[in-house]
N, C-alpha and C. Protein backbone atom coordinates (compact mmCIF):
# COMPACT_ATOMS: atom_id res chain seq x y z
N UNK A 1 -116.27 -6.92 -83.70
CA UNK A 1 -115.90 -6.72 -82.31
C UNK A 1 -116.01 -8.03 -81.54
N UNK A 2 -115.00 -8.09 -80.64
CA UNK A 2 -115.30 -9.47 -79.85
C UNK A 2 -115.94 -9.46 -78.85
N UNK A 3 -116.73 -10.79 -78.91
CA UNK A 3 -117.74 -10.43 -77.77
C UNK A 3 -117.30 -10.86 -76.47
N UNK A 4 -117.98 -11.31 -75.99
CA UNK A 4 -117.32 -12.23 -74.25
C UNK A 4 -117.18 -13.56 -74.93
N UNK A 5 -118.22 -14.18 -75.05
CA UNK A 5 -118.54 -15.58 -75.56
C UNK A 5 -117.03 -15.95 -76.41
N UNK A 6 -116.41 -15.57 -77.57
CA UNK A 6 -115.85 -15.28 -78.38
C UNK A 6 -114.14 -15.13 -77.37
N UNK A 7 -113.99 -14.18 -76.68
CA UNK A 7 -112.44 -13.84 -76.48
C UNK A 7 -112.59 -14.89 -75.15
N UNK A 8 -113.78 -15.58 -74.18
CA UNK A 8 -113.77 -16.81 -73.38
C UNK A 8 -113.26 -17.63 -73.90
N UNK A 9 -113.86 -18.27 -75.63
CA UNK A 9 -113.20 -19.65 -75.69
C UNK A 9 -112.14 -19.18 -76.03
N UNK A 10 -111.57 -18.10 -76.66
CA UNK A 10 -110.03 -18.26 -77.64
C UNK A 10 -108.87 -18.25 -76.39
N UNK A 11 -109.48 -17.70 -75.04
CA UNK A 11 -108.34 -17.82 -73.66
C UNK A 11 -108.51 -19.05 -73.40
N UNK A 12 -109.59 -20.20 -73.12
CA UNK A 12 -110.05 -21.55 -73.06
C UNK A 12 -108.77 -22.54 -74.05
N UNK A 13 -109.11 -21.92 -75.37
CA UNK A 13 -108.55 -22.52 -76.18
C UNK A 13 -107.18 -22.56 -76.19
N UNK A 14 -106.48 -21.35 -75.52
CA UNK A 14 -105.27 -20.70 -75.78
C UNK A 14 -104.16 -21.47 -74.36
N UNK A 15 -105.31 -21.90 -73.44
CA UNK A 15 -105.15 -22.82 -72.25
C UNK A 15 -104.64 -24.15 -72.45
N UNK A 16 -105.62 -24.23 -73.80
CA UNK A 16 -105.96 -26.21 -73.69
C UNK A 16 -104.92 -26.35 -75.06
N UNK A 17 -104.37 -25.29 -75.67
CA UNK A 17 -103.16 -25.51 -76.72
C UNK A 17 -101.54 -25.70 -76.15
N UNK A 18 -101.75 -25.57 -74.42
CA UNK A 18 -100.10 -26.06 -73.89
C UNK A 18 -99.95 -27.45 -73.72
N UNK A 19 -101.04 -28.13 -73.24
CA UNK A 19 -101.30 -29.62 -73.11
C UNK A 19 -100.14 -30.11 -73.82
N UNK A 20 -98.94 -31.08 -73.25
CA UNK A 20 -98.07 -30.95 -73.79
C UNK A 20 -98.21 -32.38 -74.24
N UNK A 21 -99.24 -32.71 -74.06
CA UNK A 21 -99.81 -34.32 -74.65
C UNK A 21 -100.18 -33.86 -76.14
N UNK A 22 -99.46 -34.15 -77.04
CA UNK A 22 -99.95 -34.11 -78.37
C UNK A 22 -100.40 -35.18 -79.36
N UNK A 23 -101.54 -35.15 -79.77
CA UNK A 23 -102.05 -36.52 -80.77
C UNK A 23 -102.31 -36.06 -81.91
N UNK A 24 -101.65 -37.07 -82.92
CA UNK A 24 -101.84 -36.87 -84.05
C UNK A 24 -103.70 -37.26 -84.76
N UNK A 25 -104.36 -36.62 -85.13
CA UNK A 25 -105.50 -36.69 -85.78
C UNK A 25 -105.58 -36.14 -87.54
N UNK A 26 -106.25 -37.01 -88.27
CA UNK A 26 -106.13 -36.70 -89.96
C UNK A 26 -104.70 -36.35 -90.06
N UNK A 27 -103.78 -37.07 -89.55
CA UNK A 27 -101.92 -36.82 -90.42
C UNK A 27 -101.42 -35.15 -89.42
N UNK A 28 -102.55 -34.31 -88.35
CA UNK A 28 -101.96 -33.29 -87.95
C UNK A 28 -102.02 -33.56 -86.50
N UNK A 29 -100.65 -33.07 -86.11
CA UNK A 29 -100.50 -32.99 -84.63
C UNK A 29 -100.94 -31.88 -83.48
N UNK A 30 -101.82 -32.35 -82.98
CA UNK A 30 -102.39 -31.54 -81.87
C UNK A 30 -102.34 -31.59 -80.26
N UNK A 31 -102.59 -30.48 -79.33
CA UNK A 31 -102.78 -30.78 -77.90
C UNK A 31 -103.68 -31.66 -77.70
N UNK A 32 -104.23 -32.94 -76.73
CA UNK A 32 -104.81 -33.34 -76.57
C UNK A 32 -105.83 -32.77 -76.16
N UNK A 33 -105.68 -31.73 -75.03
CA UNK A 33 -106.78 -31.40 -74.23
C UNK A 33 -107.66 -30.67 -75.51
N UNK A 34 -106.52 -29.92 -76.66
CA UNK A 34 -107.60 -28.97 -77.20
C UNK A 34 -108.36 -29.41 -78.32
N UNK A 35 -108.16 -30.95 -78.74
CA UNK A 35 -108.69 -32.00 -79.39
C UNK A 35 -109.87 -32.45 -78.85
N UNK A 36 -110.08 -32.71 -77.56
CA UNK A 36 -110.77 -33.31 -76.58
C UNK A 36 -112.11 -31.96 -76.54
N UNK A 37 -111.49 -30.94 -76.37
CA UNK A 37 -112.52 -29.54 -76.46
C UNK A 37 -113.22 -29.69 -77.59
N UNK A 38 -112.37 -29.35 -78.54
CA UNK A 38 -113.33 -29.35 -80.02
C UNK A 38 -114.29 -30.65 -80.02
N UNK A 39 -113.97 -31.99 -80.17
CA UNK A 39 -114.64 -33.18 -79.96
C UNK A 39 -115.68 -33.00 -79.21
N UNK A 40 -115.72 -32.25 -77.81
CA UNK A 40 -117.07 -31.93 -76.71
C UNK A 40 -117.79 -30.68 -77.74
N UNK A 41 -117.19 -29.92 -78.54
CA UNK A 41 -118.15 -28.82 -78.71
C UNK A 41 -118.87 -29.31 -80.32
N UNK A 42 -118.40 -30.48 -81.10
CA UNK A 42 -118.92 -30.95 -82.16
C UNK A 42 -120.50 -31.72 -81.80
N UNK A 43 -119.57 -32.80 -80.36
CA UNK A 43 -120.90 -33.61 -79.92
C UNK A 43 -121.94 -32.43 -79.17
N UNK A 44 -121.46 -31.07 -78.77
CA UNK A 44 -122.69 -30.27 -77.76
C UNK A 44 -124.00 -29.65 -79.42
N UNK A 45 -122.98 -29.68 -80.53
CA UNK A 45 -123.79 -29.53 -81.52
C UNK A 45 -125.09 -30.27 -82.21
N UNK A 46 -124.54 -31.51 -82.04
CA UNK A 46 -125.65 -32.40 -82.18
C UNK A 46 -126.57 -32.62 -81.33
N UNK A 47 -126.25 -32.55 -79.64
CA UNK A 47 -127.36 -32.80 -78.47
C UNK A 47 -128.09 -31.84 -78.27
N UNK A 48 -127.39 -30.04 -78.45
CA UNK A 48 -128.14 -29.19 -77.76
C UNK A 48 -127.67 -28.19 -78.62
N UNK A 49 -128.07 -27.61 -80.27
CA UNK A 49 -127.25 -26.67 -80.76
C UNK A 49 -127.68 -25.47 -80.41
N UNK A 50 -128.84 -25.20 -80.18
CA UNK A 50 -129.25 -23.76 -79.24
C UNK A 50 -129.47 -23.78 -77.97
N UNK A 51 -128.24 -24.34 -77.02
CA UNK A 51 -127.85 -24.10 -75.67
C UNK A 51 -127.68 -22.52 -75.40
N UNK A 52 -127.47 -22.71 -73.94
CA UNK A 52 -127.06 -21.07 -73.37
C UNK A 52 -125.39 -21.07 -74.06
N UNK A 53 -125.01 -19.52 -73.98
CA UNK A 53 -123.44 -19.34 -73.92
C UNK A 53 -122.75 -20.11 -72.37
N UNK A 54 -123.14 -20.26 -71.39
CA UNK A 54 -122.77 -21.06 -69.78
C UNK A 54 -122.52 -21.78 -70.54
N UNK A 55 -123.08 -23.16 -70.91
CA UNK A 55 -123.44 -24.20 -70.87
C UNK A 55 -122.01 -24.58 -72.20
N UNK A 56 -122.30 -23.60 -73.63
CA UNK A 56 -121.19 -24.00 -74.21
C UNK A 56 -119.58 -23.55 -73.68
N UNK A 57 -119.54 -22.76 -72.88
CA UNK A 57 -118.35 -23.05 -72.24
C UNK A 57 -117.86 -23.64 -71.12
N UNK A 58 -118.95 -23.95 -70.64
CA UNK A 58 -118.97 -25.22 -69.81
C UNK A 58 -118.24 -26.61 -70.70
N UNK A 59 -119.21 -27.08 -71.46
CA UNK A 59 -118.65 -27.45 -72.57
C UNK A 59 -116.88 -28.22 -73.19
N UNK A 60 -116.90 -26.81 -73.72
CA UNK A 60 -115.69 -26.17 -73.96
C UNK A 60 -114.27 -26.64 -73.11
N UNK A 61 -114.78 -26.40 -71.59
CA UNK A 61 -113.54 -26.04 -70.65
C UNK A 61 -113.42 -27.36 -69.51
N UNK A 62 -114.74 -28.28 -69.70
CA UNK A 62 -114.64 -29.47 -68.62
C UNK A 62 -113.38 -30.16 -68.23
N UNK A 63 -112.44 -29.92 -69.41
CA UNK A 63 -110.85 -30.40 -68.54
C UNK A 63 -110.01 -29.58 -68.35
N UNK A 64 -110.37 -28.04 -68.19
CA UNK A 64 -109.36 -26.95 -68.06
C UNK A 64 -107.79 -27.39 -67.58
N UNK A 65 -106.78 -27.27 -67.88
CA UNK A 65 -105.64 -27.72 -67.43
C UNK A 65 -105.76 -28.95 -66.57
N UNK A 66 -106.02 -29.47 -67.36
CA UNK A 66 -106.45 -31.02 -66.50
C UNK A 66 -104.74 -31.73 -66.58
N UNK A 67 -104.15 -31.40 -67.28
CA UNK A 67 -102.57 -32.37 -67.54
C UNK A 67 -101.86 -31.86 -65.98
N UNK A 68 -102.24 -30.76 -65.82
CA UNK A 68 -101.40 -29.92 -64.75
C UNK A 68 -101.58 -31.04 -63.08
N UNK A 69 -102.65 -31.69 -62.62
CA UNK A 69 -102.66 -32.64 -61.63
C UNK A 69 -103.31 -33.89 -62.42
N UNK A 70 -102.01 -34.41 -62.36
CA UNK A 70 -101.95 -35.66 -63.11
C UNK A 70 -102.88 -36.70 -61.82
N UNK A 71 -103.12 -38.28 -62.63
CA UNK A 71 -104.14 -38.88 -61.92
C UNK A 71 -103.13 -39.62 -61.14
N UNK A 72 -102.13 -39.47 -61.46
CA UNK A 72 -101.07 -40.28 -60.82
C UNK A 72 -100.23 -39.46 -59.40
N UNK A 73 -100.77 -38.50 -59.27
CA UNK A 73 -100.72 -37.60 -57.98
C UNK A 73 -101.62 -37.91 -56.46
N UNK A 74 -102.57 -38.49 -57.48
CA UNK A 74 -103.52 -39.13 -55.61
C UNK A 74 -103.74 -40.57 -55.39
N UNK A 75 -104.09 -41.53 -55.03
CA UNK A 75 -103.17 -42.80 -54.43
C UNK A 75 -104.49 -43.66 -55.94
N UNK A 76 -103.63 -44.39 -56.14
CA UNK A 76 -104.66 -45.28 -57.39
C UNK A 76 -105.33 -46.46 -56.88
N UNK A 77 -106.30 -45.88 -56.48
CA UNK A 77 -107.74 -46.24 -55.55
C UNK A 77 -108.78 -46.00 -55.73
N UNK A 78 -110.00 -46.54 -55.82
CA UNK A 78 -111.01 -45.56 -56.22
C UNK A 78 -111.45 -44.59 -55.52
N UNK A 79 -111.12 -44.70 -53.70
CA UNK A 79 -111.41 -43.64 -53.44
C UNK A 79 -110.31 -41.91 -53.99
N UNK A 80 -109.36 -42.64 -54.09
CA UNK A 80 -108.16 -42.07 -54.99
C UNK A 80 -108.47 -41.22 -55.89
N UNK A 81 -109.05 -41.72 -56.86
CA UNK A 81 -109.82 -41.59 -58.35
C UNK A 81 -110.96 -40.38 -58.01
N UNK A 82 -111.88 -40.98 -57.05
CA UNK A 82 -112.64 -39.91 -56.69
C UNK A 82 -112.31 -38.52 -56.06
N UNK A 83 -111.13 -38.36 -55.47
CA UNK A 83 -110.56 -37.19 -55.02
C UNK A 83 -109.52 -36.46 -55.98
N UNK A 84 -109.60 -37.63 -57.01
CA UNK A 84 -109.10 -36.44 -57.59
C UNK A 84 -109.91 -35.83 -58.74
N UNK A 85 -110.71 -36.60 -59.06
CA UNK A 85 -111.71 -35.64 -59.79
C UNK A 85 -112.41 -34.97 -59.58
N UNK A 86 -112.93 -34.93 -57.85
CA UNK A 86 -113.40 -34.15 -57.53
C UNK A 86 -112.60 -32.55 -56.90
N UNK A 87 -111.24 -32.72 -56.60
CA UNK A 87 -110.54 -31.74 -56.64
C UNK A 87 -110.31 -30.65 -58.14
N UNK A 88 -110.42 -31.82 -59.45
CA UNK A 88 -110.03 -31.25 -60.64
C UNK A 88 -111.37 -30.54 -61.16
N UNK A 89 -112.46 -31.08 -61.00
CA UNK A 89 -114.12 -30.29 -61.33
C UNK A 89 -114.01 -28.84 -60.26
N UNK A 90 -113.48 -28.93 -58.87
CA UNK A 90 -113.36 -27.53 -58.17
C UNK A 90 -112.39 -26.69 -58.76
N UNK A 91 -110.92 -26.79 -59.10
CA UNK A 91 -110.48 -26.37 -59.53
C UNK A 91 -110.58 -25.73 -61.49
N UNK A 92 -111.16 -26.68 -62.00
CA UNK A 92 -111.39 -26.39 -63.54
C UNK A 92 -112.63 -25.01 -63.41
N UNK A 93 -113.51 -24.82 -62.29
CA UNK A 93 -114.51 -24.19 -62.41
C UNK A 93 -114.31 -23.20 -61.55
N UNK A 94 -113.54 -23.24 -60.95
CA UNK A 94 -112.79 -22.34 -60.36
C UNK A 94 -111.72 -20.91 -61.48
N UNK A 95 -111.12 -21.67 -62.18
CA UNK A 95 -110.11 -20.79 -63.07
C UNK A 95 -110.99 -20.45 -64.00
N UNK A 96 -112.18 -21.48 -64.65
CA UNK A 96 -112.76 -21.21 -65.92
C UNK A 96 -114.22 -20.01 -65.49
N UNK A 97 -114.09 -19.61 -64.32
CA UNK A 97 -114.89 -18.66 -63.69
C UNK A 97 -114.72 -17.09 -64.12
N UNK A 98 -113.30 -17.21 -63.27
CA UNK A 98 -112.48 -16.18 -63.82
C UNK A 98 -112.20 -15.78 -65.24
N UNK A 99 -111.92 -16.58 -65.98
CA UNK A 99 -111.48 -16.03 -67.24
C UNK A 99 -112.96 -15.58 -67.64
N UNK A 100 -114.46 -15.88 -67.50
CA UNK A 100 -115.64 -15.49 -67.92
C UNK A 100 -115.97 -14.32 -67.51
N UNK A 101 -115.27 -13.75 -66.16
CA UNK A 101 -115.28 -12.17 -65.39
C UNK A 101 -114.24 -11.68 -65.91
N UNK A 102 -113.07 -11.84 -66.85
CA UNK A 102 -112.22 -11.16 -67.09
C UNK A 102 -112.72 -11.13 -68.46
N UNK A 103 -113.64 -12.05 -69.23
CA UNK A 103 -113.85 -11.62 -70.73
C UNK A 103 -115.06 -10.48 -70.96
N UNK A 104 -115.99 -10.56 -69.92
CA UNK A 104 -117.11 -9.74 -69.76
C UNK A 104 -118.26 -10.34 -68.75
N UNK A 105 -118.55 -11.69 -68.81
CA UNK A 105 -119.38 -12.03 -68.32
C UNK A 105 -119.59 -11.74 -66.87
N UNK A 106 -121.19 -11.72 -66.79
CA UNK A 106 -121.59 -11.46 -65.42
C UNK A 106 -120.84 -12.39 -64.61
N UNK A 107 -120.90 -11.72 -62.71
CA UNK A 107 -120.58 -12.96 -61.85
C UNK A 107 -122.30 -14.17 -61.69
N UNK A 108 -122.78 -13.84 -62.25
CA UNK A 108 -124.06 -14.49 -62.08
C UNK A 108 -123.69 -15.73 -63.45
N UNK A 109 -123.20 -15.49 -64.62
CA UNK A 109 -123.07 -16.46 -65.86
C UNK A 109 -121.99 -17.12 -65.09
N UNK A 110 -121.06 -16.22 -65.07
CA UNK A 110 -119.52 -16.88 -64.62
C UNK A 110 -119.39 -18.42 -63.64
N UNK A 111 -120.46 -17.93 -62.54
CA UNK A 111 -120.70 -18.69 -61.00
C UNK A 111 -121.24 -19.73 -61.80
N UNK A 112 -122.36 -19.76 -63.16
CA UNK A 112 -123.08 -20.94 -63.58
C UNK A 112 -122.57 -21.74 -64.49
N UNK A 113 -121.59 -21.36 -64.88
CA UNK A 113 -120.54 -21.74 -65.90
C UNK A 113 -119.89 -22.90 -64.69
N UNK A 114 -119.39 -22.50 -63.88
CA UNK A 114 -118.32 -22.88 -62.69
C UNK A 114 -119.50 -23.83 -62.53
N UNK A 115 -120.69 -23.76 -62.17
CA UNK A 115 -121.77 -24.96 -61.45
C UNK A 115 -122.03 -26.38 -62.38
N UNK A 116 -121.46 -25.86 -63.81
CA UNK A 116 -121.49 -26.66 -64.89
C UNK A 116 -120.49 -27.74 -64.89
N UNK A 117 -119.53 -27.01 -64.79
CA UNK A 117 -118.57 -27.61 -64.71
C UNK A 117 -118.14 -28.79 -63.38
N UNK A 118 -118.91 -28.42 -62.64
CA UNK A 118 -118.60 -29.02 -61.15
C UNK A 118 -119.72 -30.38 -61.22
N UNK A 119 -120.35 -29.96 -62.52
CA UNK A 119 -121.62 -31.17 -62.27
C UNK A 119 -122.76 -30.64 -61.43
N UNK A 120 -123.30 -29.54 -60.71
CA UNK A 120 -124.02 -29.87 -59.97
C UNK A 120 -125.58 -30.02 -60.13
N UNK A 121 -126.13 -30.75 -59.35
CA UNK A 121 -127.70 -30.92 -59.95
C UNK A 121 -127.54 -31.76 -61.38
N UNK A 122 -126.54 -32.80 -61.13
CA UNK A 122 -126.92 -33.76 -61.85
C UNK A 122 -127.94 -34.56 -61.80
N UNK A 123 -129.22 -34.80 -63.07
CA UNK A 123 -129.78 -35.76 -63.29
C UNK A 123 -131.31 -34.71 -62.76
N UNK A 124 -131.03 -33.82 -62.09
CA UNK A 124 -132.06 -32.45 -61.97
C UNK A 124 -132.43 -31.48 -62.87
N UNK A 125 -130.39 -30.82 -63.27
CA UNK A 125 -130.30 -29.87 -64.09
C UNK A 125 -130.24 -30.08 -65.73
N UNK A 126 -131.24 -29.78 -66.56
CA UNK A 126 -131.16 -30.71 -67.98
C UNK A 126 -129.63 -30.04 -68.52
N UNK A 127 -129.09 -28.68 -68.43
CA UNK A 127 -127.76 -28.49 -68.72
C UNK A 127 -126.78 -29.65 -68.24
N UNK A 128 -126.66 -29.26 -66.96
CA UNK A 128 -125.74 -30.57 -66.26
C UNK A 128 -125.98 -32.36 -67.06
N UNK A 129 -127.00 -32.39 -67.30
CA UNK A 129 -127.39 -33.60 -68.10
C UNK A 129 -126.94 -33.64 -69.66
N UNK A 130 -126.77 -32.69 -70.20
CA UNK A 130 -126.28 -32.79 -71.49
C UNK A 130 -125.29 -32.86 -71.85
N UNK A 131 -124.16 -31.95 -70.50
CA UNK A 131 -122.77 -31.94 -70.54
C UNK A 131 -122.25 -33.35 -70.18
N UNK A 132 -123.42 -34.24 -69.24
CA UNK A 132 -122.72 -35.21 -69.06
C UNK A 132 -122.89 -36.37 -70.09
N UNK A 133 -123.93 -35.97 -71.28
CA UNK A 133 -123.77 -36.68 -71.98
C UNK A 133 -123.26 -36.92 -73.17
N UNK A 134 -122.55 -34.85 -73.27
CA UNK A 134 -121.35 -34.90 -74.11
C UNK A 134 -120.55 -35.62 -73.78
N UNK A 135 -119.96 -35.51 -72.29
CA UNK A 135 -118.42 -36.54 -71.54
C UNK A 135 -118.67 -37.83 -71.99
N UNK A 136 -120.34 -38.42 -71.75
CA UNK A 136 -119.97 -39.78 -72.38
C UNK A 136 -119.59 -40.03 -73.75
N UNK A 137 -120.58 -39.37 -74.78
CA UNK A 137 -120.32 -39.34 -75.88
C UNK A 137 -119.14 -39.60 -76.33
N UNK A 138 -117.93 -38.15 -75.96
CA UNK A 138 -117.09 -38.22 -76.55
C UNK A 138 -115.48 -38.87 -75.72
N UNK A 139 -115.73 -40.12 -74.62
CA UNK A 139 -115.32 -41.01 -74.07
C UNK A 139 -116.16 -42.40 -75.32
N UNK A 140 -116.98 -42.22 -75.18
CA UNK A 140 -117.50 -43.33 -76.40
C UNK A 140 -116.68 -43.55 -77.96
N UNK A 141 -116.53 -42.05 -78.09
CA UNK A 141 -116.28 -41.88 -79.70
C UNK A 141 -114.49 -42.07 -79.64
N UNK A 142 -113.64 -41.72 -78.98
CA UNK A 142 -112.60 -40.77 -78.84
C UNK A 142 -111.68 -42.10 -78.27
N UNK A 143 -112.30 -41.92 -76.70
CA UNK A 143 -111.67 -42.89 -75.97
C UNK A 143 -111.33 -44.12 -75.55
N UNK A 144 -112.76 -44.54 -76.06
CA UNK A 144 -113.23 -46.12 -75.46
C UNK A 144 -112.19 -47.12 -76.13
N UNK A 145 -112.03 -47.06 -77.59
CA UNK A 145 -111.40 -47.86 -78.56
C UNK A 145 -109.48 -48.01 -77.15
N UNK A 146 -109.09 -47.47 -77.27
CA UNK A 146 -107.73 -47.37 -76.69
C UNK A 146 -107.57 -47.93 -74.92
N UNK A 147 -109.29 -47.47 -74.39
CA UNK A 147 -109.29 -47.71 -72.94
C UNK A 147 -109.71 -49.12 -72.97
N UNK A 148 -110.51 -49.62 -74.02
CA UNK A 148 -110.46 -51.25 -74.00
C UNK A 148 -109.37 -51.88 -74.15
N UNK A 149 -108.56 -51.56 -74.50
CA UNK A 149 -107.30 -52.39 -74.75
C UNK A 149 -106.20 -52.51 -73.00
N UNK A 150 -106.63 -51.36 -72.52
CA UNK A 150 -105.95 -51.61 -71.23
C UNK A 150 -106.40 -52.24 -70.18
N UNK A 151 -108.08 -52.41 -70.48
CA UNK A 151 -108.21 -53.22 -68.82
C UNK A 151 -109.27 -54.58 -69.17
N UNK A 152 -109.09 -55.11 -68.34
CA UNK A 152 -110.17 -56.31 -68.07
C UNK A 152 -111.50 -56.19 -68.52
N UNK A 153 -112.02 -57.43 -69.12
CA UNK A 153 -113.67 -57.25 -70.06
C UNK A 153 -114.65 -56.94 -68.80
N UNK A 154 -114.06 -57.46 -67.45
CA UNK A 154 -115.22 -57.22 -66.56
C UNK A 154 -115.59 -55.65 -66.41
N UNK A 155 -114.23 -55.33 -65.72
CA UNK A 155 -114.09 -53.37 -66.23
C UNK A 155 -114.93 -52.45 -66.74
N UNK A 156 -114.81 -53.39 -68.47
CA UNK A 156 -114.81 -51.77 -69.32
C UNK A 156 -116.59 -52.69 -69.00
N UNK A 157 -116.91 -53.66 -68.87
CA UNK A 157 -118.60 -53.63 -68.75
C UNK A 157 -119.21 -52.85 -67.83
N UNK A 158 -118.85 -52.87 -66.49
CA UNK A 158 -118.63 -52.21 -66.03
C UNK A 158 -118.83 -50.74 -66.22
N UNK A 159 -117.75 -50.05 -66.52
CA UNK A 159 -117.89 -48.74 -67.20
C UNK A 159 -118.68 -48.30 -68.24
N UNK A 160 -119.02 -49.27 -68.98
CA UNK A 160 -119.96 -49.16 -70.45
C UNK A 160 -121.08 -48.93 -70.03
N UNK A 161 -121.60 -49.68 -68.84
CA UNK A 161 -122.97 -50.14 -68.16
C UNK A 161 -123.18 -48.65 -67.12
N UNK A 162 -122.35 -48.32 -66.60
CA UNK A 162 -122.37 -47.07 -65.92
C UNK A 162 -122.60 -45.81 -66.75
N UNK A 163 -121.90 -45.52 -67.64
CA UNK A 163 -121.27 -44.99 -68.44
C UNK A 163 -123.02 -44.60 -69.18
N UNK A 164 -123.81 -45.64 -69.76
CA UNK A 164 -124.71 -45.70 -70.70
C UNK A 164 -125.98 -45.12 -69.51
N UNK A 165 -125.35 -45.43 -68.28
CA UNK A 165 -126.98 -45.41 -66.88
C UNK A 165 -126.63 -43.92 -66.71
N UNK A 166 -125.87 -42.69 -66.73
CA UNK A 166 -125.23 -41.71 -66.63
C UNK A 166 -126.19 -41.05 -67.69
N UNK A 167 -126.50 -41.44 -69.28
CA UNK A 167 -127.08 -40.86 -70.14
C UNK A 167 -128.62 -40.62 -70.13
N UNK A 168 -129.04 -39.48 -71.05
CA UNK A 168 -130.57 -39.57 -71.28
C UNK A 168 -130.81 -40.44 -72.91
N UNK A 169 -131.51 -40.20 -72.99
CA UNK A 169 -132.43 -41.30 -74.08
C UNK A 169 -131.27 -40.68 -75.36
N UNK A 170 -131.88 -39.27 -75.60
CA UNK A 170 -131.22 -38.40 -76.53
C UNK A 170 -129.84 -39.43 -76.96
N UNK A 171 -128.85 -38.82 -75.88
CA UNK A 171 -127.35 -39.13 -75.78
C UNK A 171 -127.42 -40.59 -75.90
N UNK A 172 -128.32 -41.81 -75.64
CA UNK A 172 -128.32 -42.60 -76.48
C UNK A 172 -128.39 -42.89 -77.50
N UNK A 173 -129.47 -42.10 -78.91
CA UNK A 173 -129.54 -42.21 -79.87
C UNK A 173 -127.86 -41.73 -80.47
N UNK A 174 -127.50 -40.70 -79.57
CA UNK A 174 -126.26 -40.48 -80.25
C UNK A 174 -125.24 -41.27 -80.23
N UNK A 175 -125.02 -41.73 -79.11
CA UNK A 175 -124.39 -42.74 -78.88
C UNK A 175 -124.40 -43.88 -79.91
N UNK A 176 -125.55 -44.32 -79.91
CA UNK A 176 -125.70 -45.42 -81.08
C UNK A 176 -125.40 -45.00 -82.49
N UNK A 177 -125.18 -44.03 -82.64
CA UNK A 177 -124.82 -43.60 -84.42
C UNK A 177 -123.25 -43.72 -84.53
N UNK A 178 -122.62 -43.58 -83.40
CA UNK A 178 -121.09 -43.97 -83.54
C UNK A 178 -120.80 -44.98 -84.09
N UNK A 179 -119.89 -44.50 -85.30
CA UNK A 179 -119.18 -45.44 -86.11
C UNK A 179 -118.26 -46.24 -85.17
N UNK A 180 -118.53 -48.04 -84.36
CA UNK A 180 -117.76 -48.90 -84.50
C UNK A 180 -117.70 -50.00 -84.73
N UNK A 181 -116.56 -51.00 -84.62
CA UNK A 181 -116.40 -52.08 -85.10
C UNK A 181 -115.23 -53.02 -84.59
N UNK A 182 -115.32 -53.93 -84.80
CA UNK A 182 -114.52 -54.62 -83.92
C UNK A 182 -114.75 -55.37 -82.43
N UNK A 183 -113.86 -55.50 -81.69
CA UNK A 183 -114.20 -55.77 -80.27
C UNK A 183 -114.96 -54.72 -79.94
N UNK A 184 -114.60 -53.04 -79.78
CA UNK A 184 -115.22 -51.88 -79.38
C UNK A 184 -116.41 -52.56 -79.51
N UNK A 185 -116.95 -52.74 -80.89
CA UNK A 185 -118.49 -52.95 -80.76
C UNK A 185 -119.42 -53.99 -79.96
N UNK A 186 -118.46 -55.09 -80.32
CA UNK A 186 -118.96 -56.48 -79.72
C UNK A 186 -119.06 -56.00 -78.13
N UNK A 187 -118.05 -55.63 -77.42
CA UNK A 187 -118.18 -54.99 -76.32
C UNK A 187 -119.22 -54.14 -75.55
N UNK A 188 -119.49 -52.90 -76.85
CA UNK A 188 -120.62 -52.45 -76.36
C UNK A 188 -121.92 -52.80 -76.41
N UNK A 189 -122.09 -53.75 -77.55
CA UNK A 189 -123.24 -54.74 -77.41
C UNK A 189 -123.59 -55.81 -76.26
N UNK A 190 -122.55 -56.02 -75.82
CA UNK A 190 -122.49 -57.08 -74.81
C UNK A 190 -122.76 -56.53 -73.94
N UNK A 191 -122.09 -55.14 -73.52
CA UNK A 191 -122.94 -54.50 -72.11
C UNK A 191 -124.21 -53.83 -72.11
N UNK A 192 -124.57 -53.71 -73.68
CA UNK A 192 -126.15 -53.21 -73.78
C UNK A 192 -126.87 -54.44 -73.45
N UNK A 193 -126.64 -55.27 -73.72
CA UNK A 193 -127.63 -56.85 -73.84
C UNK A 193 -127.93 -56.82 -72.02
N UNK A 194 -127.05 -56.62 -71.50
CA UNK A 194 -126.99 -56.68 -69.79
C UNK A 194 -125.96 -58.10 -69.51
């Protein structure tokens, strides 16, 4: 029988399979977003494998139709940048609310699922802290290699240095087990050194 937990992610999943951004991974072509999901729920395995059900679909859903308001919709600025992610965390926790009251879940899980997602009581809430150190993680593992190539060394230090001050100790050790090489690495050494 299906439970809530269970028919949540497969609507989650069933969401993040229109992403019409498709990347090829091991020779097979996939949605991005629903690449990006699995990748957050491999790294939530290693940081926190007996989390709440919230928390893994929190997880799960942090870019809910994220392709749908592109970043190129609010002015490319940082205050720019900031409105729109902060519009896309209200909205992702907003829809990913609902589908948790339409699979079974309480409005009490549902609302904390949505609080997950929004970030709140970061650096308070140890959930909120783990999710954010899945996002780094799997921006570390996934992303970083491709986002170095587009901007300036001051930048991605920058971001690396932020990026690493965002984490707990934990999500460092994990961090550091990532297989890289190359500039990626030299890079991230260089912004660990300070």
């Amino acid at each position: 029988m299906a439970t809530p937990l269970s028919k949540a992610l497969t609507a989650i999943d069933a969401a993040h399979a229109l992403d019409p951004t498709i990347v090829t991974i091991a020779n097979e072509e996939t949605p991005y977003e629903l690449h990006y999901a699995q990748k957050c729920t491999q790294y939530l395995e290693k940081r926190a494998p007996d989390c709440t059900e919230p928390l893994r679909l929190a997880i799960r859903a942090q870019h809910f139709r994220r392709w749908e308001v592109p970043r190129a919709s609010y002015p490319m600025t940082r205050p720019g940048y900031h409105a729109w992610r902060t519009f896309l965390k209200k909205r992702q926790a907003s829809l990913v609310s609902q589908i948790c009251l339409d699979c079974g879940y309480s409005a009490e899980d549902s609302e904390r699922v949505g609080a997950l997602i929004r970030k709140e009581d970061l650096k308070e809430d140890e959930e909120t802290q783990i999710l954010e150190d899945v996002a780094c993680l799997v921006f570390l593992d996934d992303q970083f290699e491709a986002f170095e190539k587009e901007h300036d060394e001051e930048k991605i230090m920058r971001i690396l240095r932020k990026t690493w001050g965002k984490m707990t100790e934990r999500g460092h050790e994990l961090a550091l087990e990532i297989p890289m090489s190359g500039r990626p690495e030299e890079l991230v050494q260089k912004a660990l050194a300070g």
